[in-house]
N, C-alpha and C. Protein backbone atom coordinates (compact mmCIF):
# COMPACT_ATOMS: atom_id res chain seq x y z
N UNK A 1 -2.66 4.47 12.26
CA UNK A 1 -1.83 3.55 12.97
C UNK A 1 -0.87 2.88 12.01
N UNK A 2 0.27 2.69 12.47
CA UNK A 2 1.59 2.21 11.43
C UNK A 2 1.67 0.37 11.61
N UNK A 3 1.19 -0.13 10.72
CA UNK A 3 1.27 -1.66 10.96
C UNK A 3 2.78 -1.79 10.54
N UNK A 4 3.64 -2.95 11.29
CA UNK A 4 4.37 -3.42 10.75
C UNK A 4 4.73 -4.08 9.42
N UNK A 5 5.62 -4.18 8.81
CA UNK A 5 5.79 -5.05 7.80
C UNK A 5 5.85 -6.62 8.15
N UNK A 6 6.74 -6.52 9.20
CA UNK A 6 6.74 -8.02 9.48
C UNK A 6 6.38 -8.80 10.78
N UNK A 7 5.87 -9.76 11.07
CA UNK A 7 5.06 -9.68 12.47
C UNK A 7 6.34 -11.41 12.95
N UNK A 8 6.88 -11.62 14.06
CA UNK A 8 7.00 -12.83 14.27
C UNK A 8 6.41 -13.85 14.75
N UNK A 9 4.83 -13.18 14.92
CA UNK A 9 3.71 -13.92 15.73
C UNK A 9 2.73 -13.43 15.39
N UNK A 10 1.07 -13.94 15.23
CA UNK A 10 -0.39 -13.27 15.31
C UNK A 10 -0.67 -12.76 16.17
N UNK A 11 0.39 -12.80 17.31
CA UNK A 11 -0.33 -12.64 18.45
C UNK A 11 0.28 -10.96 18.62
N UNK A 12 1.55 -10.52 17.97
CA UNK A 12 1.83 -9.08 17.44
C UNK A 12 0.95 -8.56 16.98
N UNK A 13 0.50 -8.93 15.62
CA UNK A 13 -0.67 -8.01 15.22
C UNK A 13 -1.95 -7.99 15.71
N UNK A 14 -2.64 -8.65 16.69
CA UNK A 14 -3.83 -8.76 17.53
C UNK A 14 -3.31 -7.84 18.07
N UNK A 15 -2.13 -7.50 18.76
CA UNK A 15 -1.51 -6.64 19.75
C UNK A 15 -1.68 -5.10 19.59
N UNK A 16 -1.19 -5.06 18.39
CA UNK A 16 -1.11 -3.84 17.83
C UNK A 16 -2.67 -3.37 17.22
N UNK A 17 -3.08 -4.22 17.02
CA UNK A 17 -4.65 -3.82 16.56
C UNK A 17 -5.17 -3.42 17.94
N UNK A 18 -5.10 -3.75 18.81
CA UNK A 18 -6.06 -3.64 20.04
C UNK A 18 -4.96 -2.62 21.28
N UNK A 19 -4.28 -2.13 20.56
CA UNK A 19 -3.26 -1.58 21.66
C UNK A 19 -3.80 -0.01 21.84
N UNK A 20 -3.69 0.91 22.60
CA UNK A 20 -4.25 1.89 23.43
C UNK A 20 -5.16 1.73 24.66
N UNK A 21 -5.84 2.81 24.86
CA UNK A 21 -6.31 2.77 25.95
C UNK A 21 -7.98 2.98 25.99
N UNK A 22 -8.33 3.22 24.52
CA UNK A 22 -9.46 3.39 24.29
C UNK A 22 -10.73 1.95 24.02
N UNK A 23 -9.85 1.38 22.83
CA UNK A 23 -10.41 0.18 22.06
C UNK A 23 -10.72 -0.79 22.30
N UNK A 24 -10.38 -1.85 23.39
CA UNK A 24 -11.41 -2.01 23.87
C UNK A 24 -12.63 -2.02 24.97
N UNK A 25 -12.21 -0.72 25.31
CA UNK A 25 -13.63 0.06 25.87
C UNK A 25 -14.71 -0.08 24.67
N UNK A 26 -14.27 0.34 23.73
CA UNK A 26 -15.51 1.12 22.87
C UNK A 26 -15.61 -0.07 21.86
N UNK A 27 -15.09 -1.43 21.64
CA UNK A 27 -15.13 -2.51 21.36
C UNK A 27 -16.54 -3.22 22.93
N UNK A 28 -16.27 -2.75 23.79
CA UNK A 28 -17.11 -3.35 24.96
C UNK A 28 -18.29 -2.85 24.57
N UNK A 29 -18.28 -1.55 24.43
CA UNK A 29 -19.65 -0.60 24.59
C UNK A 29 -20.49 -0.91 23.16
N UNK A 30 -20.37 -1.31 22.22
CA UNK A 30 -20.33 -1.88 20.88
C UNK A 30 -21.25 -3.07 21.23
N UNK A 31 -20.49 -3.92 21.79
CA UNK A 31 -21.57 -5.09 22.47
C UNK A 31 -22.36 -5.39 22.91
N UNK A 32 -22.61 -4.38 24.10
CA UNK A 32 -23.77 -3.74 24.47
C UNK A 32 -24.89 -3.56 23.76
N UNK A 33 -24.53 -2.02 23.27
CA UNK A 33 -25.17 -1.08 22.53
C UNK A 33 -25.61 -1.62 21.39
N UNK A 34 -25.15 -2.38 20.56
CA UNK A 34 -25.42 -2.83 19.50
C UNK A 34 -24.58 -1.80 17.81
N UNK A 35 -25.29 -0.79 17.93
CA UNK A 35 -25.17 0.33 17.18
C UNK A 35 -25.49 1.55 17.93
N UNK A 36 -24.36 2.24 17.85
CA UNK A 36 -24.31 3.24 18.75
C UNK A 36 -23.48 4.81 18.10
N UNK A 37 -24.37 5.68 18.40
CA UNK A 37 -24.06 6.86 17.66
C UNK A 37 -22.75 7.36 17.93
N UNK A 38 -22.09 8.50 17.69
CA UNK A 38 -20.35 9.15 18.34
C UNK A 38 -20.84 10.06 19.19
N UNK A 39 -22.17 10.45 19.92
CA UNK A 39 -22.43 11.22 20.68
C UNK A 39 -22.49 10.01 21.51
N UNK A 40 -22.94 9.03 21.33
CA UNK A 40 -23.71 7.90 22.64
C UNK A 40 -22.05 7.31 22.82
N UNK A 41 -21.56 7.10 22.27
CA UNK A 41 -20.12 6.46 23.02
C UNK A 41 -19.44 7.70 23.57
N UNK A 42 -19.28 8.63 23.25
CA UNK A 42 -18.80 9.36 23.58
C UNK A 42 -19.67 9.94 25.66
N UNK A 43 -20.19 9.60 25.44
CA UNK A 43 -21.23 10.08 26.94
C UNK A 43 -20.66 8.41 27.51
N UNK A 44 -20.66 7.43 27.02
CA UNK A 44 -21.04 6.62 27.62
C UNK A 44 -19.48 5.70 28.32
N UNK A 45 -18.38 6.83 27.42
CA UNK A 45 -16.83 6.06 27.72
C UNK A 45 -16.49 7.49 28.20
N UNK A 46 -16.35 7.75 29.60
CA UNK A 46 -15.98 9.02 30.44
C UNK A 46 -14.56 8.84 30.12
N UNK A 47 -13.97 10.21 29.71
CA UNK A 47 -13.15 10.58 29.95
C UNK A 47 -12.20 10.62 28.28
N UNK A 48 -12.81 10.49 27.33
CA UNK A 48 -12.53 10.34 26.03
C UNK A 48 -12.94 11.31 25.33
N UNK A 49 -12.01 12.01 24.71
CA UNK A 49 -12.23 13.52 23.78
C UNK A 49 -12.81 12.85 22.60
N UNK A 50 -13.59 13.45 21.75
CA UNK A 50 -14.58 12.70 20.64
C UNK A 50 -13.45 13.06 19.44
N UNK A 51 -12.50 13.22 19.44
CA UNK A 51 -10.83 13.39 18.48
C UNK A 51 -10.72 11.99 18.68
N UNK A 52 -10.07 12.04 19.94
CA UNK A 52 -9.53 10.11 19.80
C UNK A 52 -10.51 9.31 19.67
N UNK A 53 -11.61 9.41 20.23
CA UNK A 53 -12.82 8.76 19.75
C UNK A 53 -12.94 8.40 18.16
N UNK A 54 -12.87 9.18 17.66
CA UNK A 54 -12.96 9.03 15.72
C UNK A 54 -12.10 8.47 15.40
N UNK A 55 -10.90 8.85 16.05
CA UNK A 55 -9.19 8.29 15.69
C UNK A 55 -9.38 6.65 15.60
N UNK A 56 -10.20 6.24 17.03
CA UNK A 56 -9.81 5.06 17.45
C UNK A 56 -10.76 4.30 17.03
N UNK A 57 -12.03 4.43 16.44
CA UNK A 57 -13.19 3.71 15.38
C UNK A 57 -12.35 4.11 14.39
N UNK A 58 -11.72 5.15 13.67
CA UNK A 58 -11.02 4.73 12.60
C UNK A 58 -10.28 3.70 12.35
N UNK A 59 -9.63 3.31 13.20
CA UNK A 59 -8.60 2.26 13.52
C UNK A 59 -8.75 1.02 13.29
N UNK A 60 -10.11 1.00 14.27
CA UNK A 60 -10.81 -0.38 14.44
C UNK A 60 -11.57 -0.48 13.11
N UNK A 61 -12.11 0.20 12.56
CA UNK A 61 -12.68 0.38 11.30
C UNK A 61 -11.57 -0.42 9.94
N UNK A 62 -10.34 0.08 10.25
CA UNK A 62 -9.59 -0.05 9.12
C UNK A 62 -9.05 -1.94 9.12
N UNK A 63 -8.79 -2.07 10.40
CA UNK A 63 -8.68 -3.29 10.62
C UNK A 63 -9.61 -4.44 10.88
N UNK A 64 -11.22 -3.78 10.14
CA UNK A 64 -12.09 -4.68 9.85
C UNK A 64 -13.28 -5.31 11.06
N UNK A 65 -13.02 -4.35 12.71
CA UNK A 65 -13.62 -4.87 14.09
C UNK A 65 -14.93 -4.07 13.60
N UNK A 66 -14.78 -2.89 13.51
CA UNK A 66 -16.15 -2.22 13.49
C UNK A 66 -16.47 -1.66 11.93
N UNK A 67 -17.73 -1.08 11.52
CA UNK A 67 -17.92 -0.49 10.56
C UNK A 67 -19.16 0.26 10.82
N UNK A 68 -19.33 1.49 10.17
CA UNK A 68 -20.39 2.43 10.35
C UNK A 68 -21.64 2.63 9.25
N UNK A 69 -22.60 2.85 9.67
CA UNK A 69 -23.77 3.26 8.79
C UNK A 69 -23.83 4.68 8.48
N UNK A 70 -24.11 5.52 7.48
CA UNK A 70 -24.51 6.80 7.25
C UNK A 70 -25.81 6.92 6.44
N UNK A 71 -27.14 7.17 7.58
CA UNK A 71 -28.33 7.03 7.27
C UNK A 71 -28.12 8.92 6.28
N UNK A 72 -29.00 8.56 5.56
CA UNK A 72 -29.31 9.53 4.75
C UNK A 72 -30.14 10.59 5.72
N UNK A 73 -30.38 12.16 5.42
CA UNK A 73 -31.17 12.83 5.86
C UNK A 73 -30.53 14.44 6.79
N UNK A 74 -31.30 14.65 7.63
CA UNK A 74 -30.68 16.25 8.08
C UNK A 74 -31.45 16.34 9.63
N UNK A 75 -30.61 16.00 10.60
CA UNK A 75 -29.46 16.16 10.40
C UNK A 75 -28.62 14.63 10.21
N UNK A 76 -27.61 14.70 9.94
CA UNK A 76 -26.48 13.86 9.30
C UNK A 76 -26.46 12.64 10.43
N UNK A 77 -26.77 11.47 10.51
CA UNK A 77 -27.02 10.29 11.44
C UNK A 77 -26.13 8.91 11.07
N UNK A 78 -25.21 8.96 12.14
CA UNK A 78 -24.38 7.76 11.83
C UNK A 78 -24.01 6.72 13.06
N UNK A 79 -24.20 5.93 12.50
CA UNK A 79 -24.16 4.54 13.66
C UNK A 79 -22.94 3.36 13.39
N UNK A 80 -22.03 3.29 14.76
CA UNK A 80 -21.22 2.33 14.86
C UNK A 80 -21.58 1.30 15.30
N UNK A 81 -21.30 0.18 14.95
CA UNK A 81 -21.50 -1.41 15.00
C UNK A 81 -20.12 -2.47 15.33
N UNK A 82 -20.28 -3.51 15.68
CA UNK A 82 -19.40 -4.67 15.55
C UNK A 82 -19.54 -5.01 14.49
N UNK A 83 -18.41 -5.49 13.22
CA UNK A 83 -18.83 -6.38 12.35
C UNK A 83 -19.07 -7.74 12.83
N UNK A 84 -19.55 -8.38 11.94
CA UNK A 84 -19.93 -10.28 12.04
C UNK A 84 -18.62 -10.89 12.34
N UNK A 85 -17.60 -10.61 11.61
CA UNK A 85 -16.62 -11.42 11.51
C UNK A 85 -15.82 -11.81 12.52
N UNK A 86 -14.60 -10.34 12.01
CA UNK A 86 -13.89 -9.72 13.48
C UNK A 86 -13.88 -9.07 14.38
N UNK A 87 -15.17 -8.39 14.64
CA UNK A 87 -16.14 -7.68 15.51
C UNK A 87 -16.23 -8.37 16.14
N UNK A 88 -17.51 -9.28 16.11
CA UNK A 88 -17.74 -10.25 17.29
C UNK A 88 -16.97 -11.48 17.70
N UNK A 89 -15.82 -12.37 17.09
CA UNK A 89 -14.60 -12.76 17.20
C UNK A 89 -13.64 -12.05 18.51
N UNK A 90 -13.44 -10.79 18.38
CA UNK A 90 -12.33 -10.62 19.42
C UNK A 90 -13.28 -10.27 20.60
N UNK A 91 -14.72 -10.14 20.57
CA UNK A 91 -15.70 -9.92 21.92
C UNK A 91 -15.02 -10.98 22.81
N UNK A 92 -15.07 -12.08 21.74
CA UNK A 92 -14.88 -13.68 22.68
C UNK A 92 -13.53 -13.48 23.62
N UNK A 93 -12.32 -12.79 23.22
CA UNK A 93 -10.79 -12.42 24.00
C UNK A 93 -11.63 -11.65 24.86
N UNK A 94 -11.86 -10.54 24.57
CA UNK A 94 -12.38 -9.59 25.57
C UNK A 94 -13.14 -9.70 26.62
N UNK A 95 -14.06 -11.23 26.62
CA UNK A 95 -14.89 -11.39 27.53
C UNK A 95 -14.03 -12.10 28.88
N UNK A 96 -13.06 -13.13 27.62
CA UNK A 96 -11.61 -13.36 29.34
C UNK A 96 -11.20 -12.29 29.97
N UNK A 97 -10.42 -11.36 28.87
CA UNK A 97 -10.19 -10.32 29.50
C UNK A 97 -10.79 -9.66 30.77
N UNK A 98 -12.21 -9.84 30.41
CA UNK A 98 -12.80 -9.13 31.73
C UNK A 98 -13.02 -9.74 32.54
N UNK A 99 -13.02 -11.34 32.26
CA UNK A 99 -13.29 -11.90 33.38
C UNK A 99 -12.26 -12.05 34.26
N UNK A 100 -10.78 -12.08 33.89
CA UNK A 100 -9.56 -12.16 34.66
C UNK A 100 -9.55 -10.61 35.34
N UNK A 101 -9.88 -9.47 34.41
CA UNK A 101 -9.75 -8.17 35.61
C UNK A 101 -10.94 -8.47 36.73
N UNK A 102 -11.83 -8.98 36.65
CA UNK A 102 -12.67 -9.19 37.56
C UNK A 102 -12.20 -9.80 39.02
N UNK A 103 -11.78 -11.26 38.33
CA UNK A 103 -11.25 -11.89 39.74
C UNK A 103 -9.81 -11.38 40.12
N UNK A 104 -8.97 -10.59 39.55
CA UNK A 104 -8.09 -9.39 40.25
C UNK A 104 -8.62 -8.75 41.01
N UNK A 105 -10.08 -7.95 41.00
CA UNK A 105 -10.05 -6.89 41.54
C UNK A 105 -10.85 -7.39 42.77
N UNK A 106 -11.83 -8.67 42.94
CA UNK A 106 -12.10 -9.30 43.77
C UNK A 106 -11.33 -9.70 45.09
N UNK A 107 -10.05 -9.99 44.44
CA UNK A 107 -8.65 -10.53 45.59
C UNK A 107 -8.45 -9.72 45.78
N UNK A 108 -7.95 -8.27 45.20
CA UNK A 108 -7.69 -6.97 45.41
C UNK A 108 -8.68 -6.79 46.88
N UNK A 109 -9.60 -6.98 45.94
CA UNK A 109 -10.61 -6.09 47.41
C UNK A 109 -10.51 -7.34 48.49
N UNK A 110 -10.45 -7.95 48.37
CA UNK A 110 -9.88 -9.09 49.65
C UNK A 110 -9.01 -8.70 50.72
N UNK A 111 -7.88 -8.69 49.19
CA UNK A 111 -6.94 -8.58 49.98
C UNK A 111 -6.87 -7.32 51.04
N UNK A 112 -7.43 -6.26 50.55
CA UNK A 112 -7.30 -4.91 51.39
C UNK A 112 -8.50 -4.83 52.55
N UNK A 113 -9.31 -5.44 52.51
CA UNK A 113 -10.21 -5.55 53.90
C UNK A 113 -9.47 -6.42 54.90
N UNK A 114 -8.79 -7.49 54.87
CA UNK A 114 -7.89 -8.37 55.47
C UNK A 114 -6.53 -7.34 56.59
């Protein structure tokens, strides 16, 4: 991912950190899960090729949300996590987030039985 050089707001680079269509899904499922393998997100976020999957923990990885374990042994066992910091930090956005798609889709469905 290409960060800018220059941002005119934090609220740009939050933007750009969290921008696609994947991240925070798999920022959600993280929360959950706790630590969760690239086979278990991958089953567990329908509709996501395990390419962008890596792409997009890379991402989040680089910008410090998540980080991975590589247990020693055969076969090869690796587990994604939230970090402490900014891991569980942007949960707290994300949890508005869902709570505002929520009461959208509530009126939504209101509105269309009406």
């Amino acid at each position: 991912m290409k960060v800018r050089k220059e941002y005119t707001c934090p609220l740009e680079i939050t933007h750009d950190i969290l921008k696609g269509k994947w991240k925070t899904v798999i920022l959600w499922q993280l929360k959950y899960r706790g630590r969760a393998s690239l086979s278990q997100l991958e089953k567990d976020i329908k509709g996501i090729s395990q390419k962008m999957l890596l792409e997009q923990l890379h991402e989040l990885r680089e910008f410090g949300l998540v980080d991975k374990i590589q247990h020693d042994g055969y076969p090869l066992k690796v587990e994604y996590f939230l970090t402490e910091d900014r891991g569980r930090t942007i949960i707290k956005a994300l949890e508005i987030m869902q709570e505002l798609g929520r009461e959208y889709l509530d009126e939504k469905r209101a509105t269309d039985i009406s």
